[in-house]
C-alpha atoms as a PDB file:
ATOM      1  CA  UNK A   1       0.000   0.000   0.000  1.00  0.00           C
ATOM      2  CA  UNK A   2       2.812   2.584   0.864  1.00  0.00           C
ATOM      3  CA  UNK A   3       4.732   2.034  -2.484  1.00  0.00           C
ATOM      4  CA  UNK A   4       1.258   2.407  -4.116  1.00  0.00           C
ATOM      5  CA  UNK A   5       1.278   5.614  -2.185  1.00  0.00           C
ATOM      6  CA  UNK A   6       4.639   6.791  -3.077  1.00  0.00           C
ATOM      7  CA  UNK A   7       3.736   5.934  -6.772  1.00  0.00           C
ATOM      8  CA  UNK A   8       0.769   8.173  -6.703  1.00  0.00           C
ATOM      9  CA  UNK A   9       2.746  11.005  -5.541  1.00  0.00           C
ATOM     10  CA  UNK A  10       5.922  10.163  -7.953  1.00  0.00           C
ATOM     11  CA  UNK A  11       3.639   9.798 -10.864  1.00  0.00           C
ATOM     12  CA  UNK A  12       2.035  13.577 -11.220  1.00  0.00           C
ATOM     13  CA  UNK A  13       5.681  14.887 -11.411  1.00  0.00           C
ATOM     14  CA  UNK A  14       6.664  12.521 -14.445  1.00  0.00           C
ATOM     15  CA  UNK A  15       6.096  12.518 -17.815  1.00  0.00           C
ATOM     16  CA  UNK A  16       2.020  10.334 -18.482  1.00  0.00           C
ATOM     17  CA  UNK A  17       3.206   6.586 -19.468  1.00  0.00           C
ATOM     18  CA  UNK A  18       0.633   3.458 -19.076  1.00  0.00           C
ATOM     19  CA  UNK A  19       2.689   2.467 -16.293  1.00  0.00           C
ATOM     20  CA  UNK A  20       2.309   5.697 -14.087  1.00  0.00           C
ATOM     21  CA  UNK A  21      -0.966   6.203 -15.209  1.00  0.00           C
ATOM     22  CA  UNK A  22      -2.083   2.853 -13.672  1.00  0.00           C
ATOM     23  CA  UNK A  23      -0.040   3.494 -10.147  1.00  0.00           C
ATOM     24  CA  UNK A  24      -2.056   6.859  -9.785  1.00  0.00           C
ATOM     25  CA  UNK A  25      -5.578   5.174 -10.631  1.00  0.00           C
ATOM     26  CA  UNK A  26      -4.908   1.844  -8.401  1.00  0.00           C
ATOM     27  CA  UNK A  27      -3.617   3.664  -5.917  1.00  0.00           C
ATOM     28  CA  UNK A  28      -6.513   6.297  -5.589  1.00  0.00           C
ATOM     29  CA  UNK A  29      -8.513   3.050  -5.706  1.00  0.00           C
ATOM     30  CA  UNK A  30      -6.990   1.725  -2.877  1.00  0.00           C
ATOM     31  CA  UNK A  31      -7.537   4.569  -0.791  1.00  0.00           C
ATOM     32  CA  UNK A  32     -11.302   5.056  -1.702  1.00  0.00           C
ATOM     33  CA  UNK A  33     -12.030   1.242  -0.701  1.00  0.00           C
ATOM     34  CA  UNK A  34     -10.132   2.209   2.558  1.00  0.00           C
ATOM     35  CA  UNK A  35     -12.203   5.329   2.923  1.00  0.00           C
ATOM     36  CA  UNK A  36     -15.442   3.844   2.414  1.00  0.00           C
ATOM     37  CA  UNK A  37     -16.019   5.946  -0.494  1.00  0.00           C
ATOM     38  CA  UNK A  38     -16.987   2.818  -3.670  1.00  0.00           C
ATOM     39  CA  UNK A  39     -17.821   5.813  -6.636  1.00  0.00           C
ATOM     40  CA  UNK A  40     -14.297   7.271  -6.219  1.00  0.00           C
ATOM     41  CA  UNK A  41     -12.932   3.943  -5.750  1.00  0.00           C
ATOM     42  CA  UNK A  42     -14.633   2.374  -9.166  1.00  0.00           C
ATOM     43  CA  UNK A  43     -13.705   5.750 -11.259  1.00  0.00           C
ATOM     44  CA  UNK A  44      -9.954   5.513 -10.035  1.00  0.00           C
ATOM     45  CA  UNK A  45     -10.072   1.508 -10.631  1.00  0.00           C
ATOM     46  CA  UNK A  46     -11.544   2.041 -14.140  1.00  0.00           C
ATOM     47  CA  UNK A  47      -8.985   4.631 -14.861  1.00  0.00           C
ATOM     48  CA  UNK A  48      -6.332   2.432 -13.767  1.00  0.00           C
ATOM     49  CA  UNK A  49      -7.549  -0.191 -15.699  1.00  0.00           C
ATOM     50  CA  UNK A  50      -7.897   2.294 -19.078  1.00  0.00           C
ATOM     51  CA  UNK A  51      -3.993   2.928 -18.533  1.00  0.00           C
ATOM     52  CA  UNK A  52      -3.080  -1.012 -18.333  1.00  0.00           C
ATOM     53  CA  UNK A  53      -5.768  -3.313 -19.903  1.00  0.00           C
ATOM     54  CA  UNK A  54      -4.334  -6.832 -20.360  1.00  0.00           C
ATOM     55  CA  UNK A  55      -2.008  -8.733 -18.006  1.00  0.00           C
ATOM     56  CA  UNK A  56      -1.822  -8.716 -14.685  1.00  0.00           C
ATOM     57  CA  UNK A  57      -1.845  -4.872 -14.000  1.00  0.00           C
ATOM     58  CA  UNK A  58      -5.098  -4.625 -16.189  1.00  0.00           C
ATOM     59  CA  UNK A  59      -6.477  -7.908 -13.625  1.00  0.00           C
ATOM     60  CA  UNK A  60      -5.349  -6.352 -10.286  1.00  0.00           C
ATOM     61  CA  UNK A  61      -7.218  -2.704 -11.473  1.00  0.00           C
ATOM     62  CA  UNK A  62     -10.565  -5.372 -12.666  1.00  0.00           C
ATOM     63  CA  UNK A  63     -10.132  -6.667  -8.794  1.00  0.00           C
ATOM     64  CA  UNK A  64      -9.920  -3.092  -7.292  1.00  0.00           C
ATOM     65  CA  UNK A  65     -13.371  -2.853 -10.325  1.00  0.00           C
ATOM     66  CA  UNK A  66     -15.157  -5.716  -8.345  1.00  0.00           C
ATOM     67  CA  UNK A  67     -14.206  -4.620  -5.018  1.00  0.00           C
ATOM     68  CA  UNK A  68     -15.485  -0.968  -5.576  1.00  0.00           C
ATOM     69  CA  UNK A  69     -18.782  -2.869  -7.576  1.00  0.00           C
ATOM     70  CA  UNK A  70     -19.242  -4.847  -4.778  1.00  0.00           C
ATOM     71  CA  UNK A  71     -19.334  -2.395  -1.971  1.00  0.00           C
ATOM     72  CA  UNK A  72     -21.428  -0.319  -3.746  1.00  0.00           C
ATOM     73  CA  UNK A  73     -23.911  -2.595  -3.103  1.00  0.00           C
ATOM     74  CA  UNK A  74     -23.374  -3.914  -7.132  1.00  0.00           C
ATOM     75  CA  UNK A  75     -22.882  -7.960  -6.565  1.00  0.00           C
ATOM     76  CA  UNK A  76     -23.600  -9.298 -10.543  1.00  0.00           C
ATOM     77  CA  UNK A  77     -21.382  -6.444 -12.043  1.00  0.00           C
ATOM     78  CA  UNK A  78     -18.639  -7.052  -9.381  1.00  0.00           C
ATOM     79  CA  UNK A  79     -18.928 -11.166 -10.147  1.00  0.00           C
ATOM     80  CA  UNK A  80     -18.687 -10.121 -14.355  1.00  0.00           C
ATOM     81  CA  UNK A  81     -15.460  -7.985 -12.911  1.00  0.00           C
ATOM     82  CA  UNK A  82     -13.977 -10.741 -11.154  1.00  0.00           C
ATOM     83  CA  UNK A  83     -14.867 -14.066 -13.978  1.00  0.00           C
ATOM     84  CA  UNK A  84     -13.100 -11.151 -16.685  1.00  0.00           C
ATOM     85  CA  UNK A  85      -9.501 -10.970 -13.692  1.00  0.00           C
ATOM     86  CA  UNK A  86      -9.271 -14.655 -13.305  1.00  0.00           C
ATOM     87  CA  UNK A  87      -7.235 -15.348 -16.172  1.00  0.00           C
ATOM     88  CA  UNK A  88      -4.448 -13.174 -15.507  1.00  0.00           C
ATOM     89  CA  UNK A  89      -3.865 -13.163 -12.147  1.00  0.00           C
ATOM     90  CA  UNK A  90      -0.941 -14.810 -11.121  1.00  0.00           C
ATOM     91  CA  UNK A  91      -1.175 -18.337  -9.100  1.00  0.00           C
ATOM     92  CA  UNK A  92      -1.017 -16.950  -5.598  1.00  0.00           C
ATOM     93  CA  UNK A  93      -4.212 -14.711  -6.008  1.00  0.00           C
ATOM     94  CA  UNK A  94      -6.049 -17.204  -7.486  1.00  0.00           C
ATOM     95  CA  UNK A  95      -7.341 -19.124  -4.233  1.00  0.00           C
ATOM     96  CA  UNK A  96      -8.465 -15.837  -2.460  1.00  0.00           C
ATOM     97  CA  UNK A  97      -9.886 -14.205  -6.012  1.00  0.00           C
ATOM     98  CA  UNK A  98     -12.098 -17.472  -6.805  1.00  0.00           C
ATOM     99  CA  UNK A  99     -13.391 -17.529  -2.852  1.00  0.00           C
ATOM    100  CA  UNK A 100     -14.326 -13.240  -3.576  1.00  0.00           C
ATOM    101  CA  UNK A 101     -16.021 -14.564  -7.605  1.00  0.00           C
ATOM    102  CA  UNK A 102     -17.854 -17.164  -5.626  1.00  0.00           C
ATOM    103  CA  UNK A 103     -19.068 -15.367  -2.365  1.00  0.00           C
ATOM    104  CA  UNK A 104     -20.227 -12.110  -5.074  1.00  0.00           C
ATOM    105  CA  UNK A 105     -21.945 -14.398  -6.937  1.00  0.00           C
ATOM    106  CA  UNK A 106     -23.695 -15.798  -3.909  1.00  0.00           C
ATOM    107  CA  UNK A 107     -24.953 -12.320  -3.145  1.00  0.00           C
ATOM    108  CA  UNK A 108     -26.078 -11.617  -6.433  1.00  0.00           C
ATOM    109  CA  UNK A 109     -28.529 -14.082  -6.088  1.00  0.00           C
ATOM    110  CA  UNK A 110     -26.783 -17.042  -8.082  1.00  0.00           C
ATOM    111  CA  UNK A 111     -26.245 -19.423  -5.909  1.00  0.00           C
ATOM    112  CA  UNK A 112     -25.760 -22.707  -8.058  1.00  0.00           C
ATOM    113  CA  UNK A 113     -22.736 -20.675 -10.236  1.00  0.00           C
ATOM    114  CA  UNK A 114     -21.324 -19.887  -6.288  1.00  0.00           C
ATOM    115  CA  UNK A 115     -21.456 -23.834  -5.019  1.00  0.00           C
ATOM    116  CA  UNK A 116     -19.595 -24.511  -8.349  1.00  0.00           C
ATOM    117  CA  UNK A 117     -16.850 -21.440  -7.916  1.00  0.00           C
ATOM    118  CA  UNK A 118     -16.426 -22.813  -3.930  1.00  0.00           C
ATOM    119  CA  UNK A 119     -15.790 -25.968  -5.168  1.00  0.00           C
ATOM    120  CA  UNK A 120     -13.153 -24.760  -7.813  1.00  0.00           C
ATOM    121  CA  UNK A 121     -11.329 -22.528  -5.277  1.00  0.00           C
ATOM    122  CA  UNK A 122     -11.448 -25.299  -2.501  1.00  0.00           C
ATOM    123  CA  UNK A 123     -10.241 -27.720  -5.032  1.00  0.00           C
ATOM    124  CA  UNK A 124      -7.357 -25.257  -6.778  1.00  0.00           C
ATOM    125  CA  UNK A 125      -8.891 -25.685  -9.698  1.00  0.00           C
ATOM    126  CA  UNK A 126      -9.463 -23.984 -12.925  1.00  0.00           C
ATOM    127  CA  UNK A 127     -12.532 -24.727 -14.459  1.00  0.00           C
ATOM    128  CA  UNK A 128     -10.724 -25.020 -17.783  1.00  0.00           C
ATOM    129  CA  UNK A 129      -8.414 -28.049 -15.814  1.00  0.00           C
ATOM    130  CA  UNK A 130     -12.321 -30.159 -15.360  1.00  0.00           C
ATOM    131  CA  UNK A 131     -11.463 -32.091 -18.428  1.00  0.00           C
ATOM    132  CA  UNK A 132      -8.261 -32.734 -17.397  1.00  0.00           C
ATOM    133  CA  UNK A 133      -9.118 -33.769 -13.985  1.00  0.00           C
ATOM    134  CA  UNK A 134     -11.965 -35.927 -15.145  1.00  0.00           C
ATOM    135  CA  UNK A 135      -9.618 -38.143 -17.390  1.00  0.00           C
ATOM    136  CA  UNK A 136      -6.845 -38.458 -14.211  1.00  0.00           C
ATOM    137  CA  UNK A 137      -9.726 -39.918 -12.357  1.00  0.00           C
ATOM    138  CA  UNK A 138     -10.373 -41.907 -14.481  1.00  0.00           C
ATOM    139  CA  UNK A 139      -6.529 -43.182 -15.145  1.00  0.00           C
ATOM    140  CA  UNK A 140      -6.336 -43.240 -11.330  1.00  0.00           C
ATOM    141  CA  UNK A 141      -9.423 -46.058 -11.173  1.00  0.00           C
ATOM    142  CA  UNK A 142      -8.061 -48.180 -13.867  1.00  0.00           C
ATOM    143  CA  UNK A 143      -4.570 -47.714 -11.563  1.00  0.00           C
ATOM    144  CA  UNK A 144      -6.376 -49.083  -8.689  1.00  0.00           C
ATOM    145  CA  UNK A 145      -8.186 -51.619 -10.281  1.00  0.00           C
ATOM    146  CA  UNK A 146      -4.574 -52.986 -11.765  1.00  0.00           C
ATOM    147  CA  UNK A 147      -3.589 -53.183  -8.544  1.00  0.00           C
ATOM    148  CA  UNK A 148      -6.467 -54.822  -7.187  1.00  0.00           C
ATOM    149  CA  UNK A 149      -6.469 -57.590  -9.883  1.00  0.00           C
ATOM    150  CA  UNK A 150      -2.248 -58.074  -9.226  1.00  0.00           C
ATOM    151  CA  UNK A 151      -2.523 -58.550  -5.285  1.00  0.00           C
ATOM    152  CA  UNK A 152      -5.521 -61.459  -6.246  1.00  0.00           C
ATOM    153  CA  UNK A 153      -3.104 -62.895  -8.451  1.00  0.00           C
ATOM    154  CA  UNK A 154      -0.242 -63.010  -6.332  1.00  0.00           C
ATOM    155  CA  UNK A 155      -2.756 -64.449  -3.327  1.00  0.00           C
ATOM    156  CA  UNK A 156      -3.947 -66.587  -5.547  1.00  0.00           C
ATOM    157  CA  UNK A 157      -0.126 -68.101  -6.315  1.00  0.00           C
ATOM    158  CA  UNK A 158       0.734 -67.974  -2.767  1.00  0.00           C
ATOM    159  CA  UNK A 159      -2.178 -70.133  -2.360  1.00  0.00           C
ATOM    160  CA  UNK A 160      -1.692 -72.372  -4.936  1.00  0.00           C
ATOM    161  CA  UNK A 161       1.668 -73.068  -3.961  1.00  0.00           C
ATOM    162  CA  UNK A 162       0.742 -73.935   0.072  1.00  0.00           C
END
């Protein structure tokens, strides 16, 4: 939060690039959700987000978006916000983002599309990785199974041999 801070202030006295243009708006975003103030938050987070609009920077300004939505008492925008920031976030925001997606889209009233995103974050997963995760299952029973069927033989030699 302080470098944010120090960014904002550093930023007016240089020259306009995406970069500082994005420091000033997150970090005026940062201080509005602090403040309590969500319509000064969302227009800083939205003018962060019109400075850097892909990548990470352009997903941490959506999640400042959603956070600003959300505590303006706007749950469905704040959950489109979010799904849009999930894909470029890196790894270690992507447990606590897909717990925020799924508890805004509980309060928007969408409560089947929240039990699936609790069960994605609890899980780690991406819902992209379902395929994926289906056919390991599946390669895991036949693994078992294997194994089932070579411990019978073996008994059944053992036996054989007594």
């Amino acid at each position: 939060m302080t470098i944010l801070l120090l960014l904002c202030v550093t930023a007016r006295a240089a020259a306009q690039t995406p970069f500082t243009g994005w420091a000033e708006g997150a970090g005026g975003a940062a201080l509005a959700i602090v403040s309590g103030d969500p319509a000064e938050a969302l227009r800083a987070s939205r003018s962060a987000a019109s400075s850097i609009t892909y990548g990470e920077a352009g997903a941490r300004a959506r999640l400042l978006s959603a956070r600003a939505l959300e505590l303006g008492g706007r749950p469905a925008e704040a959950a489109t916000e979010l799904a849009a920031a999930l894909h470029s976030l890196p790894v270690t925001l992507l447990p606590a983002a897909r717990a925020r997606h799924a508890a805004v889209l509980y309060a928007a009233g969408r409560p089947a599309e929240a039990a699936a995103a609790f069960a994605l974050a609890a899980a780690g997963a991406d819902p992209a990785d379902l395929p994926a995760l289906a056919s390991a299952n599946e390669k895991s029973k036949r693994i078992a199974c294997l194994n089932t069927m070579r411990q019978v033989a073996i008994g059944a030699t053992i036996y054989a041999m007594d």
